[in-house]
C-alpha atoms as a PDB file:
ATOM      1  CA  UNK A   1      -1.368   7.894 -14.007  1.00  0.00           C
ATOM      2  CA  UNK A   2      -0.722   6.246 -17.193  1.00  0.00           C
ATOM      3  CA  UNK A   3       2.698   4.038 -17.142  1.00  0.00           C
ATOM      4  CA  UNK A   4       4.381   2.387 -19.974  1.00  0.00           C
ATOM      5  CA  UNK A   5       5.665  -1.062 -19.869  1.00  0.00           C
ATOM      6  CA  UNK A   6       7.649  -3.764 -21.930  1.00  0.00           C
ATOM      7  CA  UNK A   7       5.173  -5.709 -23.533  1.00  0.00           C
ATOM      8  CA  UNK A   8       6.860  -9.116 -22.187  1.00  0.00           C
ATOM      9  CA  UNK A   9       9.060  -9.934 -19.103  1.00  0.00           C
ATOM     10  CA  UNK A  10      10.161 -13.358 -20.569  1.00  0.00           C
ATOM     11  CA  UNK A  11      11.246 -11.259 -23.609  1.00  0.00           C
ATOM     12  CA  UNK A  12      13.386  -9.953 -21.744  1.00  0.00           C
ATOM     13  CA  UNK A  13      15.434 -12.617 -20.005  1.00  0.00           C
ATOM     14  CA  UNK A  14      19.614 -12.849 -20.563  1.00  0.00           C
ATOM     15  CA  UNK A  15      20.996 -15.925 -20.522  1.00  0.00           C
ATOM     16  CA  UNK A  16      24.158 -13.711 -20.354  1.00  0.00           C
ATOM     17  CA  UNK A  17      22.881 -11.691 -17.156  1.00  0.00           C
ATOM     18  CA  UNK A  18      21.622 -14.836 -15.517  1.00  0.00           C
ATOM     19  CA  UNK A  19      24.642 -16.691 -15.809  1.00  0.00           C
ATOM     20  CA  UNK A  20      26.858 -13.659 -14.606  1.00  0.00           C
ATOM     21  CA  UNK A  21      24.897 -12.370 -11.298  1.00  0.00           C
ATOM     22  CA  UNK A  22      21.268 -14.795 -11.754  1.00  0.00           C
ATOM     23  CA  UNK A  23      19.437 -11.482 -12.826  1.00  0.00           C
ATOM     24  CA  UNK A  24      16.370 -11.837 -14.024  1.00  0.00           C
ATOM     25  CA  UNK A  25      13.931  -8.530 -15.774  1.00  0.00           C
ATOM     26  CA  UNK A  26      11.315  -8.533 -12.059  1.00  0.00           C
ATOM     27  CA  UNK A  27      11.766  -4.848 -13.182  1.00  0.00           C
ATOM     28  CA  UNK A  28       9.080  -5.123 -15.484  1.00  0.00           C
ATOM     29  CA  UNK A  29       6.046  -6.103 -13.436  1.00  0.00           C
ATOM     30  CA  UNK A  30       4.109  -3.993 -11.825  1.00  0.00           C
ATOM     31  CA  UNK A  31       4.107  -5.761  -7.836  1.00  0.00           C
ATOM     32  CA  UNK A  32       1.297  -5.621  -5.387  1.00  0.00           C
ATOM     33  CA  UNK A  33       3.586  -4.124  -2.985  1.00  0.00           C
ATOM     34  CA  UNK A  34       5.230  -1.319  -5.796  1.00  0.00           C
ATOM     35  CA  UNK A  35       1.305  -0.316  -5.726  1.00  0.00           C
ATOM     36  CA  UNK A  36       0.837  -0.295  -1.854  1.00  0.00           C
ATOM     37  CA  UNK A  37       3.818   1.864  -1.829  1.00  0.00           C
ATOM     38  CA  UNK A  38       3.219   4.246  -4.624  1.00  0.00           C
ATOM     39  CA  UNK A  39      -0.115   4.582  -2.740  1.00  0.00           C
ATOM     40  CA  UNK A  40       1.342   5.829   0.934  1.00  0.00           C
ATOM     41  CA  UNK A  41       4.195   7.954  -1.106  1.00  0.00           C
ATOM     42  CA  UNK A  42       1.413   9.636  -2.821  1.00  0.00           C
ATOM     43  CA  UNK A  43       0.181  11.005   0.410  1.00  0.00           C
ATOM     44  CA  UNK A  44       3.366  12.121   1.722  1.00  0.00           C
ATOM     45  CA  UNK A  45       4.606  16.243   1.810  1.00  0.00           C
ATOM     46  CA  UNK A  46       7.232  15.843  -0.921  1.00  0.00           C
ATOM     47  CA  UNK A  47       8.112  19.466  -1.377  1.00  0.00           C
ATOM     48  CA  UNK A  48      11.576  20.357  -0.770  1.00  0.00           C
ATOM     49  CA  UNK A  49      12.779  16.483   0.357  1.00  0.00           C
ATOM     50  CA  UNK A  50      14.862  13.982  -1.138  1.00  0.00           C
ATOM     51  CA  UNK A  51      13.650  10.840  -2.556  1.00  0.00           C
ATOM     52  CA  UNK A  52      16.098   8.165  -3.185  1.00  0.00           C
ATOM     53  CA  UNK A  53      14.501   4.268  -4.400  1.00  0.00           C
ATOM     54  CA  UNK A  54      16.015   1.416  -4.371  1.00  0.00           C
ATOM     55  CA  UNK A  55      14.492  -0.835  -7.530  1.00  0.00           C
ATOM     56  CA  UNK A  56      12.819   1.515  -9.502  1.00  0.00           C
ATOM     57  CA  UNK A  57      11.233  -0.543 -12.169  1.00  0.00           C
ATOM     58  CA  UNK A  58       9.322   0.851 -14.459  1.00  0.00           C
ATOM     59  CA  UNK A  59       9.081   3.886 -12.487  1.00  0.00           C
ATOM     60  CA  UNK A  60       5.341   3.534 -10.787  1.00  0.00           C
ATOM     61  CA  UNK A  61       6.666   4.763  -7.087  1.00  0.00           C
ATOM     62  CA  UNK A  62       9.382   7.439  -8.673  1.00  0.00           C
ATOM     63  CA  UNK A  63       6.016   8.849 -10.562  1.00  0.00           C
ATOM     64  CA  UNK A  64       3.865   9.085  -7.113  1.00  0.00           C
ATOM     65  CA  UNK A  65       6.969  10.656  -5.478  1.00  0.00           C
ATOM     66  CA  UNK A  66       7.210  12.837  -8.166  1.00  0.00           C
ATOM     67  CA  UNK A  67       3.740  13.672  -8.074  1.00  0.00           C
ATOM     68  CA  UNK A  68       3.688  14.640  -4.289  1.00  0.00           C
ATOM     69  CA  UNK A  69       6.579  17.160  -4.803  1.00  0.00           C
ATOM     70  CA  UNK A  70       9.671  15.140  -4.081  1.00  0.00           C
ATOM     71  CA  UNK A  71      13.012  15.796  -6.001  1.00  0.00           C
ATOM     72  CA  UNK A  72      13.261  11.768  -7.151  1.00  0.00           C
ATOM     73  CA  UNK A  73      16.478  10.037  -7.728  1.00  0.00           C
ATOM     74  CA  UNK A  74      15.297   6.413  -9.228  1.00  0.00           C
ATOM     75  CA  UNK A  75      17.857   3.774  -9.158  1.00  0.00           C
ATOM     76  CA  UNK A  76      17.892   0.024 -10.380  1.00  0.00           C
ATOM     77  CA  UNK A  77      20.298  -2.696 -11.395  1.00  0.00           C
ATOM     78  CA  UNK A  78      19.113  -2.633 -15.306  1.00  0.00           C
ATOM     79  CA  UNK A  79      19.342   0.378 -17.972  1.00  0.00           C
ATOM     80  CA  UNK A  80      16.202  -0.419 -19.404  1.00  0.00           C
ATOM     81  CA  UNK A  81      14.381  -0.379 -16.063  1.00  0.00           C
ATOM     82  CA  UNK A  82      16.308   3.466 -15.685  1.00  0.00           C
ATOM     83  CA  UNK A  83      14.696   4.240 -19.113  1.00  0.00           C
ATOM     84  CA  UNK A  84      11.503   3.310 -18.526  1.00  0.00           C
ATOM     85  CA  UNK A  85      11.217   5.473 -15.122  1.00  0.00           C
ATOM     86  CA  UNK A  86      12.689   8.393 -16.833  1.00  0.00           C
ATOM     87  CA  UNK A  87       9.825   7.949 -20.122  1.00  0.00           C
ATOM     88  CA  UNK A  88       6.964   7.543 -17.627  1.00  0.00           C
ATOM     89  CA  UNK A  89       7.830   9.940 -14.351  1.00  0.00           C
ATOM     90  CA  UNK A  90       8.563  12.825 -17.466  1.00  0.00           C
ATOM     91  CA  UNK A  91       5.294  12.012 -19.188  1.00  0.00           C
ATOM     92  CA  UNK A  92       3.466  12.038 -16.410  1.00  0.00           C
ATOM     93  CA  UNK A  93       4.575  14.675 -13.941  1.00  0.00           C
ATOM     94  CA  UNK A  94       6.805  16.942 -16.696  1.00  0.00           C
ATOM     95  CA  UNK A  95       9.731  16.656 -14.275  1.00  0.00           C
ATOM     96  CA  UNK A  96      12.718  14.548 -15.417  1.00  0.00           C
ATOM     97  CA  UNK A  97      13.814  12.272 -12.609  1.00  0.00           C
ATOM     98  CA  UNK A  98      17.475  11.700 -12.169  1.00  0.00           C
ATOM     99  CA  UNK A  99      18.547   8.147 -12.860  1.00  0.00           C
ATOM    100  CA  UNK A 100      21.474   5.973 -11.925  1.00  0.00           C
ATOM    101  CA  UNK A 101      22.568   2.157 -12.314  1.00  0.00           C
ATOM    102  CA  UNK A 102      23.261   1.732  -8.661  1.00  0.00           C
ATOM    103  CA  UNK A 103      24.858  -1.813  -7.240  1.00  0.00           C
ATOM    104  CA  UNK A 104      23.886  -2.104  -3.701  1.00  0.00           C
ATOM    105  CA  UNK A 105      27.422  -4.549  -3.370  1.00  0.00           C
ATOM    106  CA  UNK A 106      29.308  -1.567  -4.449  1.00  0.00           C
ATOM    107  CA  UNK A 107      27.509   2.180  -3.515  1.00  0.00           C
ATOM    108  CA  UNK A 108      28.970   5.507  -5.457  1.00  0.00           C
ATOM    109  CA  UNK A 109      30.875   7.355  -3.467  1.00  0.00           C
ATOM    110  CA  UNK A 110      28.534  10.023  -4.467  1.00  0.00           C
ATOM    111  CA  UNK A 111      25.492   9.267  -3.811  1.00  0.00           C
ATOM    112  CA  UNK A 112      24.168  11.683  -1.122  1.00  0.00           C
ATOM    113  CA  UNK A 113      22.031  11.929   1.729  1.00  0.00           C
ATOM    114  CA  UNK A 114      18.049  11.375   1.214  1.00  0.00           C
ATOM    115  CA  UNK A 115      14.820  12.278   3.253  1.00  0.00           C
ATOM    116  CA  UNK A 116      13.162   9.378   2.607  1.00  0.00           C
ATOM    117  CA  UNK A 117      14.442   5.587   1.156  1.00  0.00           C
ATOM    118  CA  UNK A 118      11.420   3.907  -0.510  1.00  0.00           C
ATOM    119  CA  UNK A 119      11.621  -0.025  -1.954  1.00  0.00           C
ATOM    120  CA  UNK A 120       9.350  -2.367  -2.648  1.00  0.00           C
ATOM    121  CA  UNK A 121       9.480  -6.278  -3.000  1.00  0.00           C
ATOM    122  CA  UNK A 122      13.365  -6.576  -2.670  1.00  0.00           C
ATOM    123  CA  UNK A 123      14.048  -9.010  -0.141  1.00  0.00           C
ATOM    124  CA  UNK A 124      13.582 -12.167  -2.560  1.00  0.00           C
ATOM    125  CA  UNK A 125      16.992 -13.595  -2.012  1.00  0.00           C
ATOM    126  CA  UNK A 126      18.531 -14.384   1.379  1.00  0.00           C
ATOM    127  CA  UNK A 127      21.540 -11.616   0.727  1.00  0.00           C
ATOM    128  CA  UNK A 128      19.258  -8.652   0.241  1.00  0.00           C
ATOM    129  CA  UNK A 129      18.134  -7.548   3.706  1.00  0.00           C
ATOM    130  CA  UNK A 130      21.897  -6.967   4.309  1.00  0.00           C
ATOM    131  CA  UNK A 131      22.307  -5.045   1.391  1.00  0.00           C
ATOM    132  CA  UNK A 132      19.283  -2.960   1.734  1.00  0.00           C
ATOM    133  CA  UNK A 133      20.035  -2.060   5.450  1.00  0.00           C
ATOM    134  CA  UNK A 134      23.783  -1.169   4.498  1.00  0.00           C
ATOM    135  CA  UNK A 135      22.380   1.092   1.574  1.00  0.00           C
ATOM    136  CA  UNK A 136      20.080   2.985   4.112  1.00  0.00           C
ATOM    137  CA  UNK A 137      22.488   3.112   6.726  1.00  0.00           C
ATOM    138  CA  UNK A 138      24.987   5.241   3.567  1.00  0.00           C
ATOM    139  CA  UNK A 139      22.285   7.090   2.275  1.00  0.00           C
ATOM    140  CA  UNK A 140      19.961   8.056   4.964  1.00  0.00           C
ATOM    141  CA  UNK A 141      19.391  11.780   6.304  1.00  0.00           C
ATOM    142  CA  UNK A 142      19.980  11.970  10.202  1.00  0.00           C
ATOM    143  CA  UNK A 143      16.307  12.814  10.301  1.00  0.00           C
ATOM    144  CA  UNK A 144      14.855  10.701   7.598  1.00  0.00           C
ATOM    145  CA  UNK A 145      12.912   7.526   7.111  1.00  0.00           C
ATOM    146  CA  UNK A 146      13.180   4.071   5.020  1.00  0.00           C
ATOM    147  CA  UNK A 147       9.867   2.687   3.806  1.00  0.00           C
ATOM    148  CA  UNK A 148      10.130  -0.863   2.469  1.00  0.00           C
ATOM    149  CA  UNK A 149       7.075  -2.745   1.024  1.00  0.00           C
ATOM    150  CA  UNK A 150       7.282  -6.130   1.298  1.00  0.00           C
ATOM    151  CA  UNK A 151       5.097  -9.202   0.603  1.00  0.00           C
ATOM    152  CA  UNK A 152       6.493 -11.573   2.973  1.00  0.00           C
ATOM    153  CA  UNK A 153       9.182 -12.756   0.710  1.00  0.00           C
ATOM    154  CA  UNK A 154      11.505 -15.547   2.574  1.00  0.00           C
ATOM    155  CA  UNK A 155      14.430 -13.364   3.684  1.00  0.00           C
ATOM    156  CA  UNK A 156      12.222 -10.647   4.486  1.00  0.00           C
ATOM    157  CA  UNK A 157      12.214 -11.674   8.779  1.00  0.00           C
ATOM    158  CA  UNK A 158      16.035 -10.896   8.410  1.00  0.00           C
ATOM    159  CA  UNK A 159      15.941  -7.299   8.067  1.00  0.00           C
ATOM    160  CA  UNK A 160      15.032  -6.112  11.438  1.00  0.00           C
ATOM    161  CA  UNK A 161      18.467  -7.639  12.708  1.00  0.00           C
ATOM    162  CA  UNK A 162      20.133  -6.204   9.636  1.00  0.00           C
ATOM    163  CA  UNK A 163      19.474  -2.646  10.496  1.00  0.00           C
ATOM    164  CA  UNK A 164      20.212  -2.998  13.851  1.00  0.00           C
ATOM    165  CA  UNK A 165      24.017  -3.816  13.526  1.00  0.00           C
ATOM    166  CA  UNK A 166      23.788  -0.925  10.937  1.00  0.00           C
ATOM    167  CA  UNK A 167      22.651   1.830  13.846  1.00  0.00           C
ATOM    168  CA  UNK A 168      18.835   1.634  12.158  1.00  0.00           C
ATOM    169  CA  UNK A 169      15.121   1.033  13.936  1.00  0.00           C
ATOM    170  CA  UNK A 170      12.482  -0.564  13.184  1.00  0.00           C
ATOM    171  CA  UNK A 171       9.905   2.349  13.965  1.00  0.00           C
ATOM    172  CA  UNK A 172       6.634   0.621  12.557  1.00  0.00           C
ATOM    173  CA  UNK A 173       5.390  -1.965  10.588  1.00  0.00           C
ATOM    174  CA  UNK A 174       2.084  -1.747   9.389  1.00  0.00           C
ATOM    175  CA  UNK A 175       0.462  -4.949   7.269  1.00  0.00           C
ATOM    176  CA  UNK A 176      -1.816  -3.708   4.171  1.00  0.00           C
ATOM    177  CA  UNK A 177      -4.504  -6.019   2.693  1.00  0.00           C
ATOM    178  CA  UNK A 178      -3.843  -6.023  -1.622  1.00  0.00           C
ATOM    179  CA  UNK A 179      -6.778  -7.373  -3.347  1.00  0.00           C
ATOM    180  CA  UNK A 180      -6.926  -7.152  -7.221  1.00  0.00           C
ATOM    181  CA  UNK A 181      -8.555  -9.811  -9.523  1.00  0.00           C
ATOM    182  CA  UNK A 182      -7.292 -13.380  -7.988  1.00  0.00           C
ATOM    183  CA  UNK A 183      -4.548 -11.476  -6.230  1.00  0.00           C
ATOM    184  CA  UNK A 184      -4.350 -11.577  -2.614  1.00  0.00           C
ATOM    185  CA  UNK A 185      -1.867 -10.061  -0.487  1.00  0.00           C
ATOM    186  CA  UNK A 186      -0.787  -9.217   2.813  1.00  0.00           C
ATOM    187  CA  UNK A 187       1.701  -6.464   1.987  1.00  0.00           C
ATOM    188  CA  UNK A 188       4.381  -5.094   5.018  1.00  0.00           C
ATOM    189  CA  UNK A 189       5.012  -1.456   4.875  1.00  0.00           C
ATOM    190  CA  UNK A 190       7.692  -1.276   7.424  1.00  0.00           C
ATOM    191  CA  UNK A 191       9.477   2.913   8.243  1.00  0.00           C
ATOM    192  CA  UNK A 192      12.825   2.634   9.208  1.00  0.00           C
ATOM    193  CA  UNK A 193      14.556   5.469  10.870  1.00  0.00           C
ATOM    194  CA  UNK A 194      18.166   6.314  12.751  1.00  0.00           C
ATOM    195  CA  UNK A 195      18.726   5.665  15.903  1.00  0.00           C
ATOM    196  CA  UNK A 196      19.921   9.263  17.342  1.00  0.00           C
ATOM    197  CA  UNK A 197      20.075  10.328  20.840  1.00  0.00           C
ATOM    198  CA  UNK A 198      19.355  13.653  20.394  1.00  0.00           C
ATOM    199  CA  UNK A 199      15.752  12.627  19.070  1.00  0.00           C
ATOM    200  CA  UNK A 200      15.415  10.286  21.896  1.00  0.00           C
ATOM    201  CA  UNK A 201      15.853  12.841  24.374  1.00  0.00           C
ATOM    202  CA  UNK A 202      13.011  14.876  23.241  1.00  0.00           C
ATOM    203  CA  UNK A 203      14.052  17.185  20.561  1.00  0.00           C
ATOM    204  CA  UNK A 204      10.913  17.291  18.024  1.00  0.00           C
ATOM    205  CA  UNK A 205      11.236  15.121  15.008  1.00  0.00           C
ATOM    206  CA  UNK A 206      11.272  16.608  11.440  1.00  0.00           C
ATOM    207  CA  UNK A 207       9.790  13.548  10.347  1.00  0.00           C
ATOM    208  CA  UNK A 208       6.325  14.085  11.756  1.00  0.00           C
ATOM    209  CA  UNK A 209       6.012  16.987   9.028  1.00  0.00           C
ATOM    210  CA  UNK A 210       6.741  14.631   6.149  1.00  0.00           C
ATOM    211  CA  UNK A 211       2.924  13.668   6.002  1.00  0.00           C
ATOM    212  CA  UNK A 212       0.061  16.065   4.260  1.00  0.00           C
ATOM    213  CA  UNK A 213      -1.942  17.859   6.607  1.00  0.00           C
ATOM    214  CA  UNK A 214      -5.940  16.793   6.611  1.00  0.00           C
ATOM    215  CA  UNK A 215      -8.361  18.769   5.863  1.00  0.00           C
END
């Protein structure tokens, strides 16, 4: 996979977008826990599901998805992030992703239903896990799943609580060691899911087919 990013992030800071909602261009990295996730997406079954993420940057996890068969909508707070995605999941998959400038404070009406939610490193400001549980709550398939990557940012512990006054679970949480140059990481992969009865009373689980089988 070959991806291609803005040669600066600090070139691209708006003293006009800071002052209006305190953005700032974290679209343009490429974050230990975008990697970790790009790397479980990429073994995922993607053919025939939905793909929605949340914070696509420059389009690293929307390429994986991609990759692994999934029909990708990429969505992020900045245009240039959308572009970026769009250049680098077409260039290296040949499939054009579809794009949109989502808020999470104020959802589309028509944004749809998704088999799987994917994020990574969003929970960096105290508002966020709220946000991110009420955008999986409106866009999640009855039988899908959430996976958020996280690398213990500080409002990270709230999200648990969040999604359970939305009707969501907590099904696991799995910690992944990143290690790259002087980088060290512990990053949480957490799957969040519905909470249905008719799953909970025994009725197999289309989720358990989302994964490749092994050889």
């Amino acid at each position: 996979m070959c991806l291609v990013r803005p040669e600066s992030s600090e070139s691209l800071i708006s003293e006009e977008d800071f002052e209006r909602d305190e953005r700032l261009p974290y679209w343009a990295e490429l974050w230990p826990s975008a990697l970790i996730l790009a790397r479980h997406v990429a073994s995922l079954e993607g053919a025939g599901r939905s793909l929605l993420e949340l914070g696509c940057g420059v389009g690293l996890v929307a390429t994986a998805a991609s990759q692994a068969g999934f029909d990708v909508t990429a969505t992020d707070y900045y245009a240039d992030a959308l572009l970026f995605t769009s250049l680098n999941v077409a260039s290296n998959t040949g499939r054009e992703p579809a794009v949109r400038d989502v808020d999470w404070r104020a959802l589309p009406e028509d944004l749809g239903r998704f088999d799987v939610i994917v994020a990574s490193d969003v929970m960096y400001e105290r508002p966020y896990p709220s946000l991110i549980a009420g955008v999986i709550a409106h866009a999640l398939a009855p039988d899908g799943i959430a996976l958020i990557a996280d690398p213990g940012r500080v409002a990270a512990p709230h999200l648990p609580g969040e999604c359970a006054s939305r009707g969501l679970s907590i099904r696991e949480c799995v910690r992944i060691p990143f290690a790259e140059g002087e980088i060290r990481q512990t990053i949480d992969l957490t799957t969040i899911v519905r909470d249905l009865d008719a799953q909970s009373a025994g009725r197999p689980s289309p989720r358990t087919s989302l994964h490749r089988a092994k050889n």
